[in-house]
C-alpha atoms as a PDB file:
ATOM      1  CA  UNK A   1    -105.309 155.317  -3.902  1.00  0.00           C
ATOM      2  CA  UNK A   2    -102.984 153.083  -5.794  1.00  0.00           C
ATOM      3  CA  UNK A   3    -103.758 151.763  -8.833  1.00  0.00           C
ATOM      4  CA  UNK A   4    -104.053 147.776  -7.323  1.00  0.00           C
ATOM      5  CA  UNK A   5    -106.249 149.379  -4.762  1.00  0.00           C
ATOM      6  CA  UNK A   6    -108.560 150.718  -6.914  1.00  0.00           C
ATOM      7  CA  UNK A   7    -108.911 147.558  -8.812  1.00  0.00           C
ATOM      8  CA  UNK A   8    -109.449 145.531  -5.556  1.00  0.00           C
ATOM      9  CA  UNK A   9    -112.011 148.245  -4.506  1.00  0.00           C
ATOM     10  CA  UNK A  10    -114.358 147.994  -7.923  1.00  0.00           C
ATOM     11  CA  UNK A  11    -114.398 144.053  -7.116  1.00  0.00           C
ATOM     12  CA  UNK A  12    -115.503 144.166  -4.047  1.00  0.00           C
ATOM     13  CA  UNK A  13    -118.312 146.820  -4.989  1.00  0.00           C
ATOM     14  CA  UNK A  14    -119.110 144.533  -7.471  1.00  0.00           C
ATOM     15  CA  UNK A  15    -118.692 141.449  -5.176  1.00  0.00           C
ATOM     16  CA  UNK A  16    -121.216 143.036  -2.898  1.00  0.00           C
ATOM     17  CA  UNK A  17    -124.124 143.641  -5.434  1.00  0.00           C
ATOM     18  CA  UNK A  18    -123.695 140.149  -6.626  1.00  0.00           C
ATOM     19  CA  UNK A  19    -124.093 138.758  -2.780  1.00  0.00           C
ATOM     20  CA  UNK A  20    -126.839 141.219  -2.071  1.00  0.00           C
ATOM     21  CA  UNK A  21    -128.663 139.750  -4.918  1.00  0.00           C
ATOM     22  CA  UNK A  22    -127.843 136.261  -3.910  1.00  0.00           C
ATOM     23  CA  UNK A  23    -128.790 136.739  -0.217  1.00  0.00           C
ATOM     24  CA  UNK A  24    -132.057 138.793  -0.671  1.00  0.00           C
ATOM     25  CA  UNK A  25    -133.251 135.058  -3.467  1.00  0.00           C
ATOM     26  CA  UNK A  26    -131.733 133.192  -0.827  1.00  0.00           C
ATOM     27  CA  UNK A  27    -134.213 134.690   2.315  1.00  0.00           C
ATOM     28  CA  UNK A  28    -137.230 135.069   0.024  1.00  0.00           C
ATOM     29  CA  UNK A  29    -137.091 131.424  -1.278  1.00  0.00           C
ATOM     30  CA  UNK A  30    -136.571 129.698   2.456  1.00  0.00           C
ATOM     31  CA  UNK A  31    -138.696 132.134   4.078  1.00  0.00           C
ATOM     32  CA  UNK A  32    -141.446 132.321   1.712  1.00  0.00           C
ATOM     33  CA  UNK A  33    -141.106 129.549  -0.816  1.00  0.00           C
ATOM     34  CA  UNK A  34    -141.048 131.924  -3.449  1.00  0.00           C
ATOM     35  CA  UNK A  35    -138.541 133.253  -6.509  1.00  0.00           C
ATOM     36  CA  UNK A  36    -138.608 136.896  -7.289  1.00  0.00           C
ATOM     37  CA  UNK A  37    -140.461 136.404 -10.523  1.00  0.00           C
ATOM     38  CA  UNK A  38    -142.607 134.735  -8.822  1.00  0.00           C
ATOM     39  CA  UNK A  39    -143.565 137.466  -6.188  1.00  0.00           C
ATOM     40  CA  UNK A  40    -143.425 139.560  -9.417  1.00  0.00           C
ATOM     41  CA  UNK A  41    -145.801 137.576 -11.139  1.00  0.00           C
ATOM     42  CA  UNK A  42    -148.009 137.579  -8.249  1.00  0.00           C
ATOM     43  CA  UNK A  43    -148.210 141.131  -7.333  1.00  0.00           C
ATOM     44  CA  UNK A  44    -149.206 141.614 -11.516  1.00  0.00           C
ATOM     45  CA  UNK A  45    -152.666 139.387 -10.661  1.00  0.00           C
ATOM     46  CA  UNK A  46    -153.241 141.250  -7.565  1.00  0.00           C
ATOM     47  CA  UNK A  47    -152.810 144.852  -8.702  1.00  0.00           C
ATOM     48  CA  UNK A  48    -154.932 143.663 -12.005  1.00  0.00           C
ATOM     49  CA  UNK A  49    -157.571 141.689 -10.972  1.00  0.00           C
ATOM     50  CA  UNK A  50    -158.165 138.722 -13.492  1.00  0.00           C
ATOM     51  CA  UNK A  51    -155.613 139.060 -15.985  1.00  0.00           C
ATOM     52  CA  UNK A  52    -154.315 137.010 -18.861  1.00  0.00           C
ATOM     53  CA  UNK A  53    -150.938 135.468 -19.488  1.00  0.00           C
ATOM     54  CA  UNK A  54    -149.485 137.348 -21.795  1.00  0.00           C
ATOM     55  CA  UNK A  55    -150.889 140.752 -20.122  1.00  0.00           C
ATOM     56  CA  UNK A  56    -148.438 139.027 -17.551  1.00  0.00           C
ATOM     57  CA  UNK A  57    -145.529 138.451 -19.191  1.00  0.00           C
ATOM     58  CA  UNK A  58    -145.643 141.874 -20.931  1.00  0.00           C
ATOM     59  CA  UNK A  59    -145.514 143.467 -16.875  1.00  0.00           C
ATOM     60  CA  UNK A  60    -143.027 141.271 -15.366  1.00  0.00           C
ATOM     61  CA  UNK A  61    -140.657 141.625 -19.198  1.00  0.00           C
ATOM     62  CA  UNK A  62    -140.494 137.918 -19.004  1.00  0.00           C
ATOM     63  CA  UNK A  63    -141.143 135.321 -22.281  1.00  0.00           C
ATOM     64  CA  UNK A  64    -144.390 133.759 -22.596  1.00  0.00           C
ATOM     65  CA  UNK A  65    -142.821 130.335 -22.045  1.00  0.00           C
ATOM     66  CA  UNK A  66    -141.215 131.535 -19.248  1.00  0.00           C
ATOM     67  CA  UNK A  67    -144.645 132.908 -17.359  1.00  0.00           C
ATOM     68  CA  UNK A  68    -146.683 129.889 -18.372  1.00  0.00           C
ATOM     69  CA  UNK A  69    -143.991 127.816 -16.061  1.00  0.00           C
ATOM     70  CA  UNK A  70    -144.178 130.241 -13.044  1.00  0.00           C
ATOM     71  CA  UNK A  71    -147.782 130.040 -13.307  1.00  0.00           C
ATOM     72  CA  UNK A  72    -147.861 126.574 -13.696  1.00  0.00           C
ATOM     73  CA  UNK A  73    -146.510 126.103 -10.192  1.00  0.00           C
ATOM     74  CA  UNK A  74    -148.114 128.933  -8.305  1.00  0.00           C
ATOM     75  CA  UNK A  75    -151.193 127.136  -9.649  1.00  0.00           C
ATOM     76  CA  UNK A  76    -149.924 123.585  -8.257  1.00  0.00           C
ATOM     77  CA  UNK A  77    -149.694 125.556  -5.127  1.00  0.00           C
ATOM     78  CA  UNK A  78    -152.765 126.980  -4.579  1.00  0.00           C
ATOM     79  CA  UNK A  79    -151.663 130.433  -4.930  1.00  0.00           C
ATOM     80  CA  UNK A  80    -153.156 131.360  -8.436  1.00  0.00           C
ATOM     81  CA  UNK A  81    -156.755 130.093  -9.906  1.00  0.00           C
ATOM     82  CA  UNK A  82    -157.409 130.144 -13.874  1.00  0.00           C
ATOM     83  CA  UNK A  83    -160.865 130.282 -14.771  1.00  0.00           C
ATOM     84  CA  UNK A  84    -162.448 131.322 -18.470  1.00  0.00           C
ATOM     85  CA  UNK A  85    -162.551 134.866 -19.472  1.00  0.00           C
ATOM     86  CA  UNK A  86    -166.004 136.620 -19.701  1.00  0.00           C
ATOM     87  CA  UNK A  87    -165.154 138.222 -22.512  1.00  0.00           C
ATOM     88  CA  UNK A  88    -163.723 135.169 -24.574  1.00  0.00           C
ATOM     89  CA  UNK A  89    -164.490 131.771 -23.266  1.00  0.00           C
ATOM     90  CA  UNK A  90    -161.819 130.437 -25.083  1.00  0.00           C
ATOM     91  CA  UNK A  91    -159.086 132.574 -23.267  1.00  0.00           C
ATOM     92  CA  UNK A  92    -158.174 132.131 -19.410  1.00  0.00           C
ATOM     93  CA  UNK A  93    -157.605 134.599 -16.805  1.00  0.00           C
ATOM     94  CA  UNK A  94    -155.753 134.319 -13.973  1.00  0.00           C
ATOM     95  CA  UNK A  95    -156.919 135.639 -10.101  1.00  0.00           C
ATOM     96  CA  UNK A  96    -155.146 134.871  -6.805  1.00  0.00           C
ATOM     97  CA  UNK A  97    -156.863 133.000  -4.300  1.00  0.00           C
ATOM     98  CA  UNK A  98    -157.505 133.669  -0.510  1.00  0.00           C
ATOM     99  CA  UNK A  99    -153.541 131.500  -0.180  1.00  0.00           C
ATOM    100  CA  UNK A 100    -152.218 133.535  -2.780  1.00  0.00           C
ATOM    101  CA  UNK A 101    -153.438 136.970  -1.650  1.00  0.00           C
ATOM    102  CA  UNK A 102    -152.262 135.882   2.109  1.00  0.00           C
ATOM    103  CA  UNK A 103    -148.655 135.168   0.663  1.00  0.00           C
ATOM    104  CA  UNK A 104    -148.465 138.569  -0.998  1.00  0.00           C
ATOM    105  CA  UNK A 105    -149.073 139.671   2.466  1.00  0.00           C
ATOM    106  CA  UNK A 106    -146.616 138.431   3.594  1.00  0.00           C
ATOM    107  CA  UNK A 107    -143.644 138.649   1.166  1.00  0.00           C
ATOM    108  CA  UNK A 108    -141.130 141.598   1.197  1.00  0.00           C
ATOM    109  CA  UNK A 109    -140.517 143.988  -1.462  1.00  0.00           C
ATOM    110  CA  UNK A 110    -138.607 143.037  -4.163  1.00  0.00           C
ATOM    111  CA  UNK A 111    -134.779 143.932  -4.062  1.00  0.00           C
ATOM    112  CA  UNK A 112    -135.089 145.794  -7.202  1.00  0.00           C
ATOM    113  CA  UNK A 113    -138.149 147.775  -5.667  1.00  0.00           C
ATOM    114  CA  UNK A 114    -136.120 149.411  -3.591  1.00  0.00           C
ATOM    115  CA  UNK A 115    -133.395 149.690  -6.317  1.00  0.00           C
ATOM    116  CA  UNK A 116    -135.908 151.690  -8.117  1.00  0.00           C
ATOM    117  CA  UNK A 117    -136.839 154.335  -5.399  1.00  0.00           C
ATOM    118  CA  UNK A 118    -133.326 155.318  -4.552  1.00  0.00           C
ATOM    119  CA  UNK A 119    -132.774 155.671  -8.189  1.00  0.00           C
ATOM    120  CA  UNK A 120    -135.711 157.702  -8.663  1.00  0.00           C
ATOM    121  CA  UNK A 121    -133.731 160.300  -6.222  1.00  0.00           C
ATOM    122  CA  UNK A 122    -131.180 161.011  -8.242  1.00  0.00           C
ATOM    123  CA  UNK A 123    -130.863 163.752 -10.778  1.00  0.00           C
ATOM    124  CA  UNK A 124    -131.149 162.728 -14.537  1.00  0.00           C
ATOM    125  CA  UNK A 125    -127.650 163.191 -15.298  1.00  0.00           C
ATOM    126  CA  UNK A 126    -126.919 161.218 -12.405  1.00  0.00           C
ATOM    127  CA  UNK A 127    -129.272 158.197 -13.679  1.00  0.00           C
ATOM    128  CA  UNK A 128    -127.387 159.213 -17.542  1.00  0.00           C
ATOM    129  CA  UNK A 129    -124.586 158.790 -15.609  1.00  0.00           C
ATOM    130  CA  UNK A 130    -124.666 155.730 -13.431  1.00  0.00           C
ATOM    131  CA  UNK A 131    -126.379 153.534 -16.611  1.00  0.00           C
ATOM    132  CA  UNK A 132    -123.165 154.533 -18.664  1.00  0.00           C
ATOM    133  CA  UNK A 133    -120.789 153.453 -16.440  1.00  0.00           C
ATOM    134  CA  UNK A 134    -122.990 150.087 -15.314  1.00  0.00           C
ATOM    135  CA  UNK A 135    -122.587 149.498 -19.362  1.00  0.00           C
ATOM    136  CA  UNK A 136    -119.119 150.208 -19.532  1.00  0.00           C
ATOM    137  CA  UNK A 137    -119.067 147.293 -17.490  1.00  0.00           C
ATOM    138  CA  UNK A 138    -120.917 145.195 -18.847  1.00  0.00           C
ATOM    139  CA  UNK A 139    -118.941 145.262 -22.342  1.00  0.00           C
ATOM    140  CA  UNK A 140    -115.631 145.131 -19.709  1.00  0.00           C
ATOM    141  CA  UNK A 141    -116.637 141.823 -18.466  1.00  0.00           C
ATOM    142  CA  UNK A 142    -117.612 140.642 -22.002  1.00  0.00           C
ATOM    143  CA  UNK A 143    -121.301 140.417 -21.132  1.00  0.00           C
ATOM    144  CA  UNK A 144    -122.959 142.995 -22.441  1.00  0.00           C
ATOM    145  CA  UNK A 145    -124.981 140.973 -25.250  1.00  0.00           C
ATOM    146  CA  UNK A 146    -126.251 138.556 -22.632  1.00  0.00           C
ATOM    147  CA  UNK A 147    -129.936 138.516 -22.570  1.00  0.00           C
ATOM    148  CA  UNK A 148    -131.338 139.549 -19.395  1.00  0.00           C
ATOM    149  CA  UNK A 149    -134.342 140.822 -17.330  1.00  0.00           C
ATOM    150  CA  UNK A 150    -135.392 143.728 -15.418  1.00  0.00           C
ATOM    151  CA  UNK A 151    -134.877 141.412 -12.245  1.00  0.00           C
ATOM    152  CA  UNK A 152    -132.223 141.600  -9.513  1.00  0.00           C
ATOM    153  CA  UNK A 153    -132.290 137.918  -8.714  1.00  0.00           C
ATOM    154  CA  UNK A 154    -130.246 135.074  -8.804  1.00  0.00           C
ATOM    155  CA  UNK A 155    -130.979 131.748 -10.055  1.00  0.00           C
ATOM    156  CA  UNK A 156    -127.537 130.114 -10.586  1.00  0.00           C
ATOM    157  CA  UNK A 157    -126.834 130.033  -6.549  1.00  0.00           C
ATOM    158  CA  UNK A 158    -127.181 126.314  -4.294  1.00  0.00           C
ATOM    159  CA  UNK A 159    -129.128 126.659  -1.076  1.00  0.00           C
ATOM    160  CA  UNK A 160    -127.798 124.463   1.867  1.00  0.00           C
ATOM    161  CA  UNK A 161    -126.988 121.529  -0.606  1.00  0.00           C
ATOM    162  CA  UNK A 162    -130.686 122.191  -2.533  1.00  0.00           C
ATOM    163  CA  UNK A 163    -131.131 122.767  -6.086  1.00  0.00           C
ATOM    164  CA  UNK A 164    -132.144 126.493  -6.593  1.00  0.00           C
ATOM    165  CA  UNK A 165    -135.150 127.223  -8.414  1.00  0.00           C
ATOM    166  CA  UNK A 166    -134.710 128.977 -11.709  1.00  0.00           C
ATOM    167  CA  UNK A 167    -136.144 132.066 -13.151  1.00  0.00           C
ATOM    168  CA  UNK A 168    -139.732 130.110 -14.233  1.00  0.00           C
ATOM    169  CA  UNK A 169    -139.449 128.633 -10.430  1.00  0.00           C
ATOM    170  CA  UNK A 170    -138.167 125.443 -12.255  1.00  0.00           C
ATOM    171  CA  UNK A 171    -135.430 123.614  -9.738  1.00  0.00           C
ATOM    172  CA  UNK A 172    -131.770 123.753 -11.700  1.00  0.00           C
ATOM    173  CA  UNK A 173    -130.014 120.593 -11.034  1.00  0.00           C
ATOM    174  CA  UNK A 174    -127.279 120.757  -8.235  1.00  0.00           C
ATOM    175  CA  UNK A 175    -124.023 121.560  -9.682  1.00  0.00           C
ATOM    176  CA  UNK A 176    -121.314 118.895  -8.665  1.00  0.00           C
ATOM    177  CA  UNK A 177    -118.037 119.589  -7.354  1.00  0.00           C
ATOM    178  CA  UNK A 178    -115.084 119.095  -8.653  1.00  0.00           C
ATOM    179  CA  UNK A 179    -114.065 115.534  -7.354  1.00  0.00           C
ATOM    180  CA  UNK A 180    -117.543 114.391  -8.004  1.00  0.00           C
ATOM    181  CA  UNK A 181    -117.268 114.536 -11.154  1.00  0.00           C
ATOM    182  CA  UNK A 182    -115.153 111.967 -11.667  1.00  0.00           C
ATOM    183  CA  UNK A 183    -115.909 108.900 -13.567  1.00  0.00           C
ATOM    184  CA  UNK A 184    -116.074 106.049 -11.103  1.00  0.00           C
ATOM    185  CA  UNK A 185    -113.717 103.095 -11.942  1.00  0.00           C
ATOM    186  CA  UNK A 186    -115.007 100.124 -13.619  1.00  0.00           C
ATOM    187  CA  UNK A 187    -114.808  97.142 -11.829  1.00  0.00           C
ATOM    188  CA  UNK A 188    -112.009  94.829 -12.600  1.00  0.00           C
ATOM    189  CA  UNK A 189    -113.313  91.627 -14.128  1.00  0.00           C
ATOM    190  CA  UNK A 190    -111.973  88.548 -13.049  1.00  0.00           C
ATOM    191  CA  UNK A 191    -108.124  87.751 -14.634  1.00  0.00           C
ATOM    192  CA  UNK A 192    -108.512  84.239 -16.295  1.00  0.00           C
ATOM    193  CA  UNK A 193    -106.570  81.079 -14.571  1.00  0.00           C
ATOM    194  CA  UNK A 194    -103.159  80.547 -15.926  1.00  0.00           C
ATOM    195  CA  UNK A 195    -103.088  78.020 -18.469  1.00  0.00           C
ATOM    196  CA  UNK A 196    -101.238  74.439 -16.769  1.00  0.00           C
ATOM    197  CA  UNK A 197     -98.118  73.371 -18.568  1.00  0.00           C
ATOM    198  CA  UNK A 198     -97.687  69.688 -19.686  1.00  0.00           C
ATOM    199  CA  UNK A 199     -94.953  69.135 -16.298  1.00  0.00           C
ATOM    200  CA  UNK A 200     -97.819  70.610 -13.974  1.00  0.00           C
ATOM    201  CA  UNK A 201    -100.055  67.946 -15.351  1.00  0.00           C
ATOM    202  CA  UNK A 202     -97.260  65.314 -15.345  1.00  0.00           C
ATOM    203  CA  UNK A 203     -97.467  65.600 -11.391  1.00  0.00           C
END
């Protein structure tokens, strides 16, 4: 393989992660109104039974700020209920309800679920191996010090003209395009009338 060909070759594999991450937020927000922390934040309450918030964010590796948002809005939707802890009636825990435990149902895995059993498959070295070189990458494209969490989602993407929700489910403002960004013209104001010489007014 030439040397061009190889470089065109590593794009496109990483072209293709980047749109299977995109597609797989894509069908799991329009199909089930849902971002993958959200699902991930979900699936927490359900395998822990009441739980508190920052039990939460510790499982999901997300900030505390960042899970009382998601929360926030699976609560405005039904899908989550807070009520007092018994142990501490000034803490809250959080439970789904029946909505919430039906959506679960429903969802699909999470693209980094299945991520995560095909790694498990592979020999240590291989694992040693495939986080060097993913890494090696990273630092390539100059983005290795970029925060980041355990999720394979995307929240940067538009859907069919819609602002995409962020990571806390948050909607990020639509991104305009080039020539919208333009500054519209101010409207020309009126010139004044030319002033009349003393031979117009002689007429």
């Amino acid at each position: 393989m030439e040397p061009g060909d190889r470089e065109s070759a590593i794009v496109a594999a990483l072209r293709r992660i980047m749109r299977g991450v995109e597609m797989h937020s894509r069908r799991l927000f329009e199909e089930h109104g849902l971002t993958a922390p959200q699902l991930a934040t979900l699936r927490v309450i359900g395998a822990g039974g009441p739980i508190t918030p920052a039990a939460i964010a510790d499982r999901v590796h997300l900030s505390r700020g960042t899970v009382t948002g998601i929360l926030a809005r699976l609560e405005q939707h039904g899908l989550v209920a807070r009520r007092p802890a018994a142990a501490d009636r000034r803490s809250v825990v959080l439970e789904l309800t029946a909505e919430g435990r039906e959506r679960l149902r429903r969802a699909p895995s999470l693209l980094q679920e299945r991520f995560r059993q095909e790694l498990s498959l592979l020999a240590e070295w291989e694992q040693t191996l495939l986080l060097s070189t993913l890494q090696r990458i990273a630092t390539m494209m100059g983005v290795a010090e970029l925060d980041a969490s355990p999720h394979l989602v995307s929240s940067t993407e538009e859907i069919s003209g819609r602002a995409v929700p962020d990571a806390d489910g948050a909607p990020r403002p639509t991104t305009l395009r080039r020539k919208d960004r333009r500054t519209p013209a101010a409207p020309r104001e009126p010139s004044a009338p030319p002033e009349r010489t003393h031979q117009e007014d002689r007429r």
